[in-house]
Protein backbone atom coordinates (compact mmCIF):
# COMPACT_ATOMS: atom_id res chain seq x y z
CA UNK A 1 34.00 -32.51 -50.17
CA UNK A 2 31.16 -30.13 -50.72
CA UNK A 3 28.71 -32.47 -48.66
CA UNK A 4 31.33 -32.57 -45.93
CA UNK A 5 31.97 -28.83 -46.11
CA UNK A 6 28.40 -28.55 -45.49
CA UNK A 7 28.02 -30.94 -42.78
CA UNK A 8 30.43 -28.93 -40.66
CA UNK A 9 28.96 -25.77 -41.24
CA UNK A 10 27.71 -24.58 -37.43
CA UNK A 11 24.39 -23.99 -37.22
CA UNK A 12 23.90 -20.07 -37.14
CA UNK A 13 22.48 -19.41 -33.30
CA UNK A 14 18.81 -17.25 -33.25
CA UNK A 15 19.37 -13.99 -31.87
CA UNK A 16 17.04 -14.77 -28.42
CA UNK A 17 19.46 -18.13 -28.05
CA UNK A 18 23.17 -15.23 -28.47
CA UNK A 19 25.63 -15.41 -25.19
CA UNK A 20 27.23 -11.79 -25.34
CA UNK A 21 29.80 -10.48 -23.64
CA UNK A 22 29.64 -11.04 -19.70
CA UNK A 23 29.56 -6.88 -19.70
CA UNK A 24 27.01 -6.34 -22.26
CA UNK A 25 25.09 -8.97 -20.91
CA UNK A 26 25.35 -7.25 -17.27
CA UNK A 27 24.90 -3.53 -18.51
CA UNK A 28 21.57 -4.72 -20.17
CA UNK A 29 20.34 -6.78 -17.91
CA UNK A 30 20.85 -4.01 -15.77
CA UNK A 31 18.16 -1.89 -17.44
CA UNK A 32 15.64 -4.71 -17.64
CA UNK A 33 15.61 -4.29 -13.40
CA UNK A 34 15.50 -0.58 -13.94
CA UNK A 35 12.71 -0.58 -16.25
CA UNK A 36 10.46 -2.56 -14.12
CA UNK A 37 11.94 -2.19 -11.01
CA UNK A 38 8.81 0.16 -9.60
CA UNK A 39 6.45 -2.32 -11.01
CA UNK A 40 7.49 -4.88 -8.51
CA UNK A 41 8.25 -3.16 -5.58
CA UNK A 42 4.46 -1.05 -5.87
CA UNK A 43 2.12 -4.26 -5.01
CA UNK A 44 4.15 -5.43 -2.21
CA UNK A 45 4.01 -1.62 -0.80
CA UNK A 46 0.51 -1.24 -0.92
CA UNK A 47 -0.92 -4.42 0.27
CA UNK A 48 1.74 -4.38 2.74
CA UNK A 49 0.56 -0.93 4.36
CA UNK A 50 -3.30 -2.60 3.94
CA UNK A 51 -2.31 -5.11 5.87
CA UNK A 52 -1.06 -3.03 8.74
CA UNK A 53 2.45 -3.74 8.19
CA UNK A 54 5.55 -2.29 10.69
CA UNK A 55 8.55 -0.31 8.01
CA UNK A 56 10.62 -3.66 8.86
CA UNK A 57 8.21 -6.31 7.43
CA UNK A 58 7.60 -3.90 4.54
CA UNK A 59 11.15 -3.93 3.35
CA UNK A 60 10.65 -7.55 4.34
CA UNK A 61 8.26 -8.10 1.91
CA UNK A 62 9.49 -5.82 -0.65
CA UNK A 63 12.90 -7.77 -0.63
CA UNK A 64 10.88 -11.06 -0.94
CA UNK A 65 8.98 -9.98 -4.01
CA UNK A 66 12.24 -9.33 -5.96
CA UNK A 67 14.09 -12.36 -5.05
CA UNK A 68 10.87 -14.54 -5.97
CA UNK A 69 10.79 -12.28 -9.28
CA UNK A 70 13.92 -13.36 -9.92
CA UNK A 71 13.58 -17.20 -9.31
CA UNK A 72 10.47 -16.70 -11.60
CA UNK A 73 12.63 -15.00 -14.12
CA UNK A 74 15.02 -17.77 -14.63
CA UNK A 75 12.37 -20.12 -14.97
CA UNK A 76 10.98 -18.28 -17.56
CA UNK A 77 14.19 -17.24 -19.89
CA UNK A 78 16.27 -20.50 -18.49
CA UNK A 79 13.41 -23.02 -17.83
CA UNK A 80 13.83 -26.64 -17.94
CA UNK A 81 11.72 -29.91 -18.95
CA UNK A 82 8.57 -27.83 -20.13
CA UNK A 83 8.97 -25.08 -18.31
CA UNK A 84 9.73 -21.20 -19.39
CA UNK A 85 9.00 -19.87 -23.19
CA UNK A 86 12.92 -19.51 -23.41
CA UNK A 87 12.30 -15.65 -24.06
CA UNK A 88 13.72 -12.44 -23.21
CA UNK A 89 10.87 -11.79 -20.42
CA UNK A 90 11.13 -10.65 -17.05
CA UNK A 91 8.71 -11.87 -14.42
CA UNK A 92 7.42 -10.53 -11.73
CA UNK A 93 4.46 -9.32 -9.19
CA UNK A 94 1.59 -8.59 -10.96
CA UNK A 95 -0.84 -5.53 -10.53
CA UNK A 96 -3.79 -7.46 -11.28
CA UNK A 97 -4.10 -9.22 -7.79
CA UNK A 98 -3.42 -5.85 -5.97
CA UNK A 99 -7.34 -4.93 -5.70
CA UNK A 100 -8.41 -8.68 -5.17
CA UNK A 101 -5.17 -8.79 -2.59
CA UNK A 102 -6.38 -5.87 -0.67
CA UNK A 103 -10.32 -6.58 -0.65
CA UNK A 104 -8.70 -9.96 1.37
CA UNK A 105 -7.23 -8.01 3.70
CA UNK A 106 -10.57 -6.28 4.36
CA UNK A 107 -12.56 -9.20 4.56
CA UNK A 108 -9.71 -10.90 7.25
CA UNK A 109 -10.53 -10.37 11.37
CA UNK A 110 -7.39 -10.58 12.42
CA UNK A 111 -4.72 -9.01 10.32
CA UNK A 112 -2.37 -11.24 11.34
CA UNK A 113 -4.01 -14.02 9.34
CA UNK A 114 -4.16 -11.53 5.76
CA UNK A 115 -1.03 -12.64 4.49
CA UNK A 116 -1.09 -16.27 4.73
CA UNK A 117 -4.27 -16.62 3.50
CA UNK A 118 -3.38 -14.69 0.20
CA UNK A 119 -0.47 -16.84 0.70
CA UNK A 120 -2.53 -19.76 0.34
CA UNK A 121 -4.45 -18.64 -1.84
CA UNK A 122 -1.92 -17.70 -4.73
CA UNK A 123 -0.32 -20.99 -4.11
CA UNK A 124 -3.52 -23.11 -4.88
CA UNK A 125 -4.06 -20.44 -7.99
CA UNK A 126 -0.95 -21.09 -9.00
CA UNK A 127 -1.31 -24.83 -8.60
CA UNK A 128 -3.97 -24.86 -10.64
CA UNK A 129 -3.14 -22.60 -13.28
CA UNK A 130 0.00 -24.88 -14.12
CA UNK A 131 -2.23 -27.40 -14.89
CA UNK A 132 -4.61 -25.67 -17.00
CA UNK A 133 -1.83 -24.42 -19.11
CA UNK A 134 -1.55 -26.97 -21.59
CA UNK A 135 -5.15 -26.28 -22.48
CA UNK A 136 -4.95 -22.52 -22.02
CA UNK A 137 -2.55 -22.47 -23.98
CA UNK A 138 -4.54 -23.63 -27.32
CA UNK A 139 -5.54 -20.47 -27.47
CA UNK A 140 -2.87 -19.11 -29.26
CA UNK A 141 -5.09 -20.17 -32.55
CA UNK A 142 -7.40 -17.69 -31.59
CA UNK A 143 -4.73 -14.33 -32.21
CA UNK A 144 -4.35 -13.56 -35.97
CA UNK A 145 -2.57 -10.58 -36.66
CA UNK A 146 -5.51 -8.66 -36.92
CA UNK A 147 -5.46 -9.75 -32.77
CA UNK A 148 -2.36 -9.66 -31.84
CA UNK A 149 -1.75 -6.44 -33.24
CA UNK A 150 -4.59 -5.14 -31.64
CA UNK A 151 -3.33 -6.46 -28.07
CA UNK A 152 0.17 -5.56 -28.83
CA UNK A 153 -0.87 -2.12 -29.14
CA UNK A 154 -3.59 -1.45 -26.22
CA UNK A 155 -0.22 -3.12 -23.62
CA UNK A 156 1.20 0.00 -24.87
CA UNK A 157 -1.49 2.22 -24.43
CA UNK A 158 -2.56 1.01 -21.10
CA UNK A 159 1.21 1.53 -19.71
CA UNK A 160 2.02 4.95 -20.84
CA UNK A 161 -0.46 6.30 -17.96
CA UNK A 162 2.29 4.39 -15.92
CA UNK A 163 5.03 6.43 -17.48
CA UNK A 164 2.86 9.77 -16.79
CA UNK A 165 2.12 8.66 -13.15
CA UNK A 166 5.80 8.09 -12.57
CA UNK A 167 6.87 11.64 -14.31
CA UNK A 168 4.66 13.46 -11.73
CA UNK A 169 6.05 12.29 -8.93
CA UNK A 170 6.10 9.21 -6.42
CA UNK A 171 2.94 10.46 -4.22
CA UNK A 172 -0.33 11.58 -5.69
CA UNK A 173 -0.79 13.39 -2.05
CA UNK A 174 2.42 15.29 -2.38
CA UNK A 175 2.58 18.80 -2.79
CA UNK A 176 4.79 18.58 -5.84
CA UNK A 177 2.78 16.06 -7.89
CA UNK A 178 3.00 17.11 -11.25
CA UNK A 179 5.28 19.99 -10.40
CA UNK A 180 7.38 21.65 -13.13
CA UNK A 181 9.97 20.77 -11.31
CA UNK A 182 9.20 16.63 -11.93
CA UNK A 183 7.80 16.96 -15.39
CA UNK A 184 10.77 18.92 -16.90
CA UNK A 185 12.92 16.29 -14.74
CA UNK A 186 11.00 13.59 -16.63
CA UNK A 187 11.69 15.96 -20.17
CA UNK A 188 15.70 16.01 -19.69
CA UNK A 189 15.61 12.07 -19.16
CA UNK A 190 13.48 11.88 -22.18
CA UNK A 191 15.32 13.70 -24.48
CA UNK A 192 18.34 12.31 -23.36
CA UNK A 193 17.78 9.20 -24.02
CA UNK A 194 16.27 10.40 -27.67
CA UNK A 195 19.49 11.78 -28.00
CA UNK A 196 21.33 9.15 -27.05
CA UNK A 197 19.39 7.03 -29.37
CA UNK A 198 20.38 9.38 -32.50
CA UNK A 199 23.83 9.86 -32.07
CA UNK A 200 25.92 7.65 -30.59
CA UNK A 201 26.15 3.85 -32.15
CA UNK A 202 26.56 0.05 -31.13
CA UNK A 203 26.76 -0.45 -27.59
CA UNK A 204 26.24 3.23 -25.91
CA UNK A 205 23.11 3.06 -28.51
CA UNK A 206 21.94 -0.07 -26.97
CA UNK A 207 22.06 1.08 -23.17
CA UNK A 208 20.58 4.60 -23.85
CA UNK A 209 17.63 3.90 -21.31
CA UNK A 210 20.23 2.77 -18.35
CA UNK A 211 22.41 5.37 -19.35
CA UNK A 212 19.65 8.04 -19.48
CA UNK A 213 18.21 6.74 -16.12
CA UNK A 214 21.73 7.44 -14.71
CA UNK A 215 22.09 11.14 -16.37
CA UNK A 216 18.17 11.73 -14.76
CA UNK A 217 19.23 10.59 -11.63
CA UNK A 218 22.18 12.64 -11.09
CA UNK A 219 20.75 15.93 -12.48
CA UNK A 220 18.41 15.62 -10.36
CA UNK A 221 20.51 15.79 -7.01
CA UNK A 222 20.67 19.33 -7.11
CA UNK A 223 16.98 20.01 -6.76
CA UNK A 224 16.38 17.67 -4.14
CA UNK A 225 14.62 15.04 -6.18
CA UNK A 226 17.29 12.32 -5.36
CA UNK A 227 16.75 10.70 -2.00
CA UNK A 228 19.71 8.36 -0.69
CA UNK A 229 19.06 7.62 2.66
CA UNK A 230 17.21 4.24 2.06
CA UNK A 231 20.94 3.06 1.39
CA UNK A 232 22.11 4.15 4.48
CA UNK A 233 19.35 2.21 6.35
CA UNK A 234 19.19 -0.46 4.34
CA UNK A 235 21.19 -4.15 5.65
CA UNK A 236 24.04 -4.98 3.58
CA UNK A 237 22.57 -9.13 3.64
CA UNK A 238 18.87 -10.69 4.05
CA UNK A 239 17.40 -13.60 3.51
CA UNK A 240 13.33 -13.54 2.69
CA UNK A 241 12.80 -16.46 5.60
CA UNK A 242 9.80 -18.90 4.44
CA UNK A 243 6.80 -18.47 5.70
CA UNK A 244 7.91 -15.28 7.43
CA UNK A 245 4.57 -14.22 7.99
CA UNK A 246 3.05 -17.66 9.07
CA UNK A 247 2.15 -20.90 7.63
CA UNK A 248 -0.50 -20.28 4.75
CA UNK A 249 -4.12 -20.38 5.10
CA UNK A 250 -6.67 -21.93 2.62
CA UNK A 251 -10.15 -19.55 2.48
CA UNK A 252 -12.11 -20.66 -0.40
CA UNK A 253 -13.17 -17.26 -1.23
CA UNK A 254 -10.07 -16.15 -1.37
CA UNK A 255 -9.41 -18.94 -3.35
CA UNK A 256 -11.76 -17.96 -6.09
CA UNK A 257 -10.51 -14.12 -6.30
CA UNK A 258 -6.92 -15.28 -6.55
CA UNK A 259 -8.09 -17.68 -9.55
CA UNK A 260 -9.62 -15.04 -11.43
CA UNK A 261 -6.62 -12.86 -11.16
CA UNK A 262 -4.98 -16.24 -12.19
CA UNK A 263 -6.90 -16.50 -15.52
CA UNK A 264 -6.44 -12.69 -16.16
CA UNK A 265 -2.82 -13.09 -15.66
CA UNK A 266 -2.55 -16.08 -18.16
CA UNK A 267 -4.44 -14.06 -21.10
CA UNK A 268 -2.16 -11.14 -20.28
CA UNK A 269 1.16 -13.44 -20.52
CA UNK A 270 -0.36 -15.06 -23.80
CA UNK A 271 -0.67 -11.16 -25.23
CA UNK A 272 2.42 -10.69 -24.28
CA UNK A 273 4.35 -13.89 -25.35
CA UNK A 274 2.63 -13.17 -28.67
CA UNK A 275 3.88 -9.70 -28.78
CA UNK A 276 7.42 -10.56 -27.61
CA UNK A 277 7.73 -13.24 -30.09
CA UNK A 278 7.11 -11.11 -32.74
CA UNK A 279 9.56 -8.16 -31.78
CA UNK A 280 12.61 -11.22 -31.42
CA UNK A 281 11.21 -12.96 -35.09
CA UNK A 282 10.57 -15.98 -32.71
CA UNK A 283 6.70 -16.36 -33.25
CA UNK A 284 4.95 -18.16 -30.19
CA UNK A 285 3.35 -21.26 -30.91
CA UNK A 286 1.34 -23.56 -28.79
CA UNK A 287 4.18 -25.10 -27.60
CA UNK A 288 5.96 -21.40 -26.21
CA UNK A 289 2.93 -20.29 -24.54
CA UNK A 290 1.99 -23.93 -22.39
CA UNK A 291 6.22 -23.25 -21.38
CA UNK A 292 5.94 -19.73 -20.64
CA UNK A 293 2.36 -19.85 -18.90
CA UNK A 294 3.55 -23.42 -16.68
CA UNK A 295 7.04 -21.19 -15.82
CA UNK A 296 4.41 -17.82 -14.74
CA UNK A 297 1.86 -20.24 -12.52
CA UNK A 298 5.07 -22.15 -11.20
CA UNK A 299 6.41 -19.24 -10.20
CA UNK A 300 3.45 -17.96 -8.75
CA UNK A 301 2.91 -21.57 -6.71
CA UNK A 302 6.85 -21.11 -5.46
CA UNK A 303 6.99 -17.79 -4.72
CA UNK A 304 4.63 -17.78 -1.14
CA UNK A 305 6.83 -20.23 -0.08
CA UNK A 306 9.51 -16.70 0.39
CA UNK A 307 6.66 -14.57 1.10
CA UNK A 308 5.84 -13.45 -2.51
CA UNK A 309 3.14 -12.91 -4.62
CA UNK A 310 1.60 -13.97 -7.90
CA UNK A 311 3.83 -13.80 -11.03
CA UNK A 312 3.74 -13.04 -14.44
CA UNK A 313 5.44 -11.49 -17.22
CA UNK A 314 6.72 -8.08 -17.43
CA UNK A 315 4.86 -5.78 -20.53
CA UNK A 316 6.89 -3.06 -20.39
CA UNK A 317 10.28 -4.67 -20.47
CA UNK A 318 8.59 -6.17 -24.19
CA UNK A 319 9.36 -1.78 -25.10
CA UNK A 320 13.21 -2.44 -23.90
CA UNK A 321 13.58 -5.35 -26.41
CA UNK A 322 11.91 -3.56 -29.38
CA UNK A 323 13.66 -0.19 -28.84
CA UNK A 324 17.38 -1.87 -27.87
CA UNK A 325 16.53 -4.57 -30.46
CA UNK A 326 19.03 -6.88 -28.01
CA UNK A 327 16.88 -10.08 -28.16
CA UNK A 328 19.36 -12.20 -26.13
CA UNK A 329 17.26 -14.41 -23.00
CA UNK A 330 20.28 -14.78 -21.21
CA UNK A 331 20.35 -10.46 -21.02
CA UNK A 332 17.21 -10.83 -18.99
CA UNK A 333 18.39 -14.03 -17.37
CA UNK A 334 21.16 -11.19 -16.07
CA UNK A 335 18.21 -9.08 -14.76
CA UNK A 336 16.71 -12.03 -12.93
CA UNK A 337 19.93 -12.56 -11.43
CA UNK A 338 19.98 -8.93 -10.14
CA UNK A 339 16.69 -9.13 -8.83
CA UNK A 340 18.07 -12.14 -6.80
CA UNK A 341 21.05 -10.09 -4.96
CA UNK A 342 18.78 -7.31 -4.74
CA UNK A 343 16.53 -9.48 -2.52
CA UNK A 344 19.48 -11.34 -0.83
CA UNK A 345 20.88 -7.51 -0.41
CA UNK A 346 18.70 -4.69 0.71
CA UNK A 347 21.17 -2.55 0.33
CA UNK A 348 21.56 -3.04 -3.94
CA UNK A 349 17.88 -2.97 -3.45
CA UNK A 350 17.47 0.52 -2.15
CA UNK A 351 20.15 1.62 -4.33
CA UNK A 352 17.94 0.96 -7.62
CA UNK A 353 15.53 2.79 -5.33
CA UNK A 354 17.05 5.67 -5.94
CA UNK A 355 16.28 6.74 -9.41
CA UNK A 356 13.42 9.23 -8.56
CA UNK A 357 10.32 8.49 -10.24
CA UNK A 358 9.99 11.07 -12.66
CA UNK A 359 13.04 10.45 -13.90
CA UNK A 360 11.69 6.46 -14.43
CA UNK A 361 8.52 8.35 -16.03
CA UNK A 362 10.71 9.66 -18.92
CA UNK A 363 12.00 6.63 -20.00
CA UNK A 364 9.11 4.70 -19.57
CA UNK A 365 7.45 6.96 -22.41
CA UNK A 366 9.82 5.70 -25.03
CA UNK A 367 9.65 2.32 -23.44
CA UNK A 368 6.04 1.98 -23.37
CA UNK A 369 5.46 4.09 -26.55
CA UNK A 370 7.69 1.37 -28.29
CA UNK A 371 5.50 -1.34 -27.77
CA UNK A 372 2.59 0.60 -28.98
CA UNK A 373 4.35 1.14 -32.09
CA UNK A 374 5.36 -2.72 -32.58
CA UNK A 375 1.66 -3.32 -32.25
CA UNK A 376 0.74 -0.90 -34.83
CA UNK A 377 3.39 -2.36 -37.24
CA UNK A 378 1.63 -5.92 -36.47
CA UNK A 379 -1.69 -4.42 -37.73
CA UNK A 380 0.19 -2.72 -40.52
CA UNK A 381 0.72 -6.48 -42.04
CA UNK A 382 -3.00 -7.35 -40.89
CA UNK A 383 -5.21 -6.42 -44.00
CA UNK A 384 -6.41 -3.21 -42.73
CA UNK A 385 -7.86 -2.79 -46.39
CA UNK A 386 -10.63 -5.13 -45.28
CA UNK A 387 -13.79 -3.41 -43.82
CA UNK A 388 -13.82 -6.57 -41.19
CA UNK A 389 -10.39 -5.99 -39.68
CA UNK A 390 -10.86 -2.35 -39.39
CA UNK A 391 -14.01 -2.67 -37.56
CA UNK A 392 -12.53 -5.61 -34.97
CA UNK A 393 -9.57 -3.18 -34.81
CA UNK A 394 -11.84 -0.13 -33.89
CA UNK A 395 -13.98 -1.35 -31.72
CA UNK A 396 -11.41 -3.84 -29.28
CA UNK A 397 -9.41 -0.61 -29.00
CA UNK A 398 -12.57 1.46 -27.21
CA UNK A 399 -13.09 -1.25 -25.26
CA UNK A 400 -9.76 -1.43 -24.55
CA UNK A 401 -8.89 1.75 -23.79
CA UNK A 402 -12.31 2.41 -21.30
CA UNK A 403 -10.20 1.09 -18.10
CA UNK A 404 -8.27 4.42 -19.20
CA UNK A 405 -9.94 7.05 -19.99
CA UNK A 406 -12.70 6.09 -17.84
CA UNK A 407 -11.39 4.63 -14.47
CA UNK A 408 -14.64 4.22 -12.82
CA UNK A 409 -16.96 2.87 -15.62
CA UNK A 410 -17.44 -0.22 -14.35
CA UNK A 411 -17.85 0.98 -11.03
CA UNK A 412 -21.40 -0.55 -10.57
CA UNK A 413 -20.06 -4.05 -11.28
CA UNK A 414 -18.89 -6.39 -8.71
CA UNK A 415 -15.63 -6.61 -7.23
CA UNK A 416 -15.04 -10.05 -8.95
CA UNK A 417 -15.90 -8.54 -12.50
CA UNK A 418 -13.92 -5.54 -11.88
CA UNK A 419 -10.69 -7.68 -11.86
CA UNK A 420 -11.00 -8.56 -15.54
CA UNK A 421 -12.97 -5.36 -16.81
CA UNK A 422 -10.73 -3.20 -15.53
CA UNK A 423 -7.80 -4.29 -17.05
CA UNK A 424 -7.92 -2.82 -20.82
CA UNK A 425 -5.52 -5.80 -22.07
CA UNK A 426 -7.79 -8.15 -21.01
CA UNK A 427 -11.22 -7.01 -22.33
CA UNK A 428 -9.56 -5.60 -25.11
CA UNK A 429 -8.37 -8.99 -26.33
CA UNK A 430 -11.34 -11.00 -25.57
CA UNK A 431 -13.13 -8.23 -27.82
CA UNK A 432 -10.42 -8.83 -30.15
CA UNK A 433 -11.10 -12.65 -30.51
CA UNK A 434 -14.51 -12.99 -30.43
CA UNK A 435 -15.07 -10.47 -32.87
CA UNK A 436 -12.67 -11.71 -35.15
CA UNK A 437 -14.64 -15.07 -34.51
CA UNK A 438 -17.83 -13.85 -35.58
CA UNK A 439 -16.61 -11.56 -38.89
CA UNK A 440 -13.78 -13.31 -40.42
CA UNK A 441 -15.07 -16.93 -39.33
CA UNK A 442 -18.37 -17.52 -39.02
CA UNK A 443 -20.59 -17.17 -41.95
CA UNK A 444 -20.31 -14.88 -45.02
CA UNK A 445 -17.96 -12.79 -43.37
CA UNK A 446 -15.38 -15.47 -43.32
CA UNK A 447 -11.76 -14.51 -44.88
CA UNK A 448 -9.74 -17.12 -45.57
CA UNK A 449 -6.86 -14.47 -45.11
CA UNK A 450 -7.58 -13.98 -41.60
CA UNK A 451 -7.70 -17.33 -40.32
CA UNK A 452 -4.35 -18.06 -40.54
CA UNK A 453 -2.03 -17.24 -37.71
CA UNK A 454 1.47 -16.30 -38.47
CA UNK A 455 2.71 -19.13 -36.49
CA UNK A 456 1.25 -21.35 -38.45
CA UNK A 457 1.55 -20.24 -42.18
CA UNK A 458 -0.44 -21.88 -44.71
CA UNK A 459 -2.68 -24.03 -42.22
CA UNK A 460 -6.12 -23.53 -42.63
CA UNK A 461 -7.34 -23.24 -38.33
CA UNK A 462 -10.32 -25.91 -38.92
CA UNK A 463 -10.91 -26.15 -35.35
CA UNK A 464 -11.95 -22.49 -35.32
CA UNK A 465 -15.24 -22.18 -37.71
């Protein structure tokens, strides 16, 4: 009877695998678009203008980057076959090919031709990338905690600047950059959602950033901060047309660029598949990361075909999931739906649009400053007793942190090097590795301790000394 009993005892579901209700679901999935809603549309507004392009085609394009965001998005919380980590992640344009994107443009005669061939050239990057992931993705030996904490941290780091940017205002030019006005706009969001984080309980707890985002927005109608009119002009339906722009053009040079922004984007998505499957208790294994990366550089292959750019996974929505501790995939699955109307409808688009930026700036400090604190508890657990970890610790956060407090320090170097140098996350990690390599692996400073990777418990990593 017992055995029976047993038998028939459902298996309990993991939290990242939960269905909750359709609202909860919706309202959450909700703030997942809002948090990273001005991380998608920025890329597509600035190459856009590079490339010479009228207001139409720029809402154009901005719609198309959403609605191939969201396609990506499903892949990657959804997926099927081999496809998509099956995480709470959000995908979408990323930053990293917005120099390399640009410096195209330059390079192009006619300006005509700039899109396609970046077109082209994200597609074959893409193409490629998907391929390479199964190796790629062996890396994941390589990130004790003594490394992932470190990277979990500096994704924090390097996005709070984001948060500031945004608190200051939309326009650097603008006369009221970093007016009182915007920072103490910025403040009220800020403290309410710290408010709304220490008194009120369950759900209302849970949706403090969307509900705090709402609060900002409307407080700051009265002192003109709040600007509606791009939902008055915006169409009610569109449809990002493929190939809008023209058939895509192969370059090898651009090529090459668009491959090393590839490779930058797949260590970033490994730091951040690490971190995320930490925060959800969900560890990433080899298996997680050759899904999740195939699912980014699929996405990134597809999304030209509607006029979008290269994809990859969201950081700062990893800060929603620690704070809101709401690990569900199909919550962000929600968002990626969103992101599809909102490129199907201009209209919902603009309307997300309206959330002034320094009232996205406040809640992008707790956001942000969330995943710096997940990393630090990661490092807590990493034997910071040891003189080696410390060190490896020390120095992959300077280098980590150069990009910065130093914007222009690698200004000498090439454009090409630039890419990865001046992304912290990505020299910071490297820095991470191979000096974990050389003082907890090779040699007398070896530690057995620190050769294990959480993932894989009580396995002695051979392959790495």
């Amino acid at each position: 009877m017992s055995a029976q009993s047993a038998e028939a005892a459902p298996v309990p579901v993991h939290p990242v695998d939960e269905k909750l209700p359709a609202l909860k679901m919706a309202t959450s999935g909700l703030q997942h678009v809002a948090a990273m809603y001005a991380g998608v549309v920025a890329p597509p507004l600035i190459v856009g203008a590079a490339a010479g392009l009228s207001g139409g085609d720029l809402t154009f394009l901005t719609g198309a980057c959403l609605f191939t965001a969201g396609l990506a998005t499903f892949l990657q919380t959804l997926g099927f076959w081999k496809i998509g980590a099956r995480l709470p992640f959000v995908n979408g344009v990323t930053f990293a090919g917005v120099a390399p994107m640009t410096a195209i443009i330059a390079s192009v005669k006619d300006k005509s031709d700039a899109l396609p061939v970046i077109f082209g050239a994200v597609m074959v990057a893409g193409l490629l990338g998907f391929l390479a992931a199964p190796v790629f993705c062996k890396a994941v030996r390589f990130f004790p905690p003594v490394v992932t904490g470190t990277v979990i941290t500096l994704i924090g780091v390097s996005l709070l600047p984001v948060a500031f940017g945004w608190a200051q205002g939309p326009d650097p030019s603008a006369h009221d950059y970093g007016s009182t006005t915007n920072l103490t706009l910025a403040g009220i969001t800020l403290l309410i959602v710290l408010l709304l984080r220490r008194f009120t309980r369950g759900f209302v707890k849970q949706i403090a950033v969307l509900l705090g985002l709402i609060a900002g927005t409307l407080i700051a109608i009265p002192f003109g901060a709040t600007d509606f009119s791009p939902v008055a002009s915006a169409d009610l339906i569109g449809f990002p047309t493929p190939f809008h722009f023209g058939a895509p053009q192969f370059h090898i040079a651009a090529i090459l660029s668009m491959c090393v922004v590839m490779v930058v984007s797949m260590t970033e998505s490994t730091a951040d598949m690490l971190a995320l499957g930490e925060i959800v208790e969900r560890p990433s294994d080899e298996r997680t990361i050759s899904a999740g990366l195939r699912a980014d550089t699929l996405g990134s292959a597809l999304s030209p075909l509607f006029n979008g750019f290269m994809c990859s996974a969201f950081a700062q929505n990893i800060g929603l999931v620690a704070m809101t501790r709401i690990r569900s995939r199909f919550v962000v699955a929600f968002g990626g739906g969103f992101l599809v109307l909102m490129g199907l409808c201009p209209a919902a688009a603009a309307l997300i649009a309206v959330v002034p930026r320094p009232v996205l700036g406040g809640a992008g400090v707790v956001l942000f400053g969330s995943v710096a604190a997940s990393g630090i508890q990661t490092l807590v657990r990493a034997g910071l007793d040891r003189d080696n970890n410390v060190l490896i610790v020390a120095v992959s956060l300077a280098i980590g942190i150069v990009p910065i407090t130093a914007p222009d320090f690698y200004h000498a170097f090439p454009d090409t090097a630039r890419i990865v140098l001046d992304s912290g996350i990505s020299t910071g990690c490297v820095a991470a590795v191979v000096l974990n390599l050389v003082f907890n692996h090779l040699g007398r400073g070896r530690d057995a301790q620190d050769v294990t990777h959480p993932m894989e418990a009580g396995e002695e990593l051979a392959s790495v000394q």
